[in-house]
Protein backbone atom coordinates (compact mmCIF):
# COMPACT_ATOMS: atom_id res chain seq x y z
CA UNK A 1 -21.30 30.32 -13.41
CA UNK A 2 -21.58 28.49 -10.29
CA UNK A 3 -19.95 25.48 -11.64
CA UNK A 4 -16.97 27.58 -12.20
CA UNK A 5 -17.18 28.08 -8.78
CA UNK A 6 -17.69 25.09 -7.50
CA UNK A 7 -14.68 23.98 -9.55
CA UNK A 8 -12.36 26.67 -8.81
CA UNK A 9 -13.13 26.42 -4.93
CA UNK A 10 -12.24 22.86 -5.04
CA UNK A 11 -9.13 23.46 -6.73
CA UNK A 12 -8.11 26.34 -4.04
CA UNK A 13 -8.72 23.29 -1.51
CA UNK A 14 -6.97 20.73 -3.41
CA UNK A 15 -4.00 22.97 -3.47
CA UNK A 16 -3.80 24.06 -0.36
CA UNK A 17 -3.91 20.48 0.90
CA UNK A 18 -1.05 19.75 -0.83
CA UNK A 19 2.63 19.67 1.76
CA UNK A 20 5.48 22.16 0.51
CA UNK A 21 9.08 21.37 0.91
CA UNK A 22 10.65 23.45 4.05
CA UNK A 23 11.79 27.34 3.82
CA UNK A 24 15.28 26.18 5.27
CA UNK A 25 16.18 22.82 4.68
CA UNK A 26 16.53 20.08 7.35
CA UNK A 27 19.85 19.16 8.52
CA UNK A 28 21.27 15.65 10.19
CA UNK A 29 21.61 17.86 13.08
CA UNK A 30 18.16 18.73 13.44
CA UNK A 31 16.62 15.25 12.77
CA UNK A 32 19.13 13.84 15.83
CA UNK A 33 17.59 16.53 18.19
CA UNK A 34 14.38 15.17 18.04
CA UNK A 35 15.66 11.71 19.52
CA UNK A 36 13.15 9.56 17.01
CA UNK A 37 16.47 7.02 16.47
CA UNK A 38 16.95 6.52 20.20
CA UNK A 39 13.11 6.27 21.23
CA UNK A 40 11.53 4.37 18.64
CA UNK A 41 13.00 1.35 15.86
CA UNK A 42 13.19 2.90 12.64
CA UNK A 43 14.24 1.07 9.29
CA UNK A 44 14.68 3.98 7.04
CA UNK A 45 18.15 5.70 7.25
CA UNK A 46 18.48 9.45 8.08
CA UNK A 47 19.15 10.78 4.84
CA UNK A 48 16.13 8.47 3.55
CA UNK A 49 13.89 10.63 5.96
CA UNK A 50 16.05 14.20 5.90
CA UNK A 51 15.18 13.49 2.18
CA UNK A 52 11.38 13.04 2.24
CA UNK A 53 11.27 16.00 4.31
CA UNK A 54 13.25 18.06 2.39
CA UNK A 55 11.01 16.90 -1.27
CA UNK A 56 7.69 16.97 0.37
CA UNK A 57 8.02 18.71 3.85
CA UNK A 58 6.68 15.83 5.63
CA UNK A 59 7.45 12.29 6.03
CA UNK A 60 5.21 9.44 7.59
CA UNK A 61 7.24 5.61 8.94
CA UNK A 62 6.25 2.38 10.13
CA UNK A 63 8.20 2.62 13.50
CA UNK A 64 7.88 0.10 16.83
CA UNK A 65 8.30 1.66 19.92
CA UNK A 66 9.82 -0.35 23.20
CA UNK A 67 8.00 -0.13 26.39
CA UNK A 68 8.49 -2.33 29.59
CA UNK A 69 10.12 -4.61 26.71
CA UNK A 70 7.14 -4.72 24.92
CA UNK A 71 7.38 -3.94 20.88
CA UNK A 72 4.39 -1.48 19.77
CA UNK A 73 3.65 -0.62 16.20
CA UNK A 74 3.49 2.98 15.67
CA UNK A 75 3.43 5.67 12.93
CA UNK A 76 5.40 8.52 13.21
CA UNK A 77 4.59 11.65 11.24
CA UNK A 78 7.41 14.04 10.80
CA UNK A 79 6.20 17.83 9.86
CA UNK A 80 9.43 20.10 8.33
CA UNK A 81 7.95 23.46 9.89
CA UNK A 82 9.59 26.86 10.16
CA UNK A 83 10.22 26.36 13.95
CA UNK A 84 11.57 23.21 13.60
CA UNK A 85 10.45 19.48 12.92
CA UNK A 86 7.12 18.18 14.47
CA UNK A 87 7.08 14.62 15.63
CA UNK A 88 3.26 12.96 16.18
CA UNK A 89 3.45 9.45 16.27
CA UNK A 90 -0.01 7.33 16.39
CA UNK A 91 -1.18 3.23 16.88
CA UNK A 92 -0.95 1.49 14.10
């Protein structure tokens, strides 16, 4: 019995760990507002991103961002939420 438990707790955390694509989906429109393309150097197109967060809800690039003309690595982790898209961007 408490293995059962046990086993069907971790599979209520599993699951809820897991990311769900967005109630409405992302538009070009919306990814542009957020400036990513104009503040940091991304390789990945767009749609390649407007994609991932469409699929999975979230999407996580290898970015550099320009400061004083210095290059730093970053990662930037895009969130498709209901009030719009989250950017968090960390060291790499």
């Amino acid at each position: 019995m408490k293995i059962s438990l046990w086993l069907l707790l971790a599979l209520l955390l599993f699951g809820a760990a897991c990311s769900l694509p967005p109630d409405r989906p992302v538009t070009r429109s919306a990814l542009m507002a957020t400036r990513i393309y104009s503040i940091y150097v991304i390789e990945e197109s767009p749609e390649e991103v407007m994609n991932a967060l469409n699929t999975r809800g979230e999407a996580i690039l290898e970015a550099k961002r320009k400061i004083q003309g210095k290059e730093y690595p970053v990662h930037i982790k895009l969130l498709a939420t209901s009030a719009g898209i989250e950017v968090l961007d960390y060291d790499r």
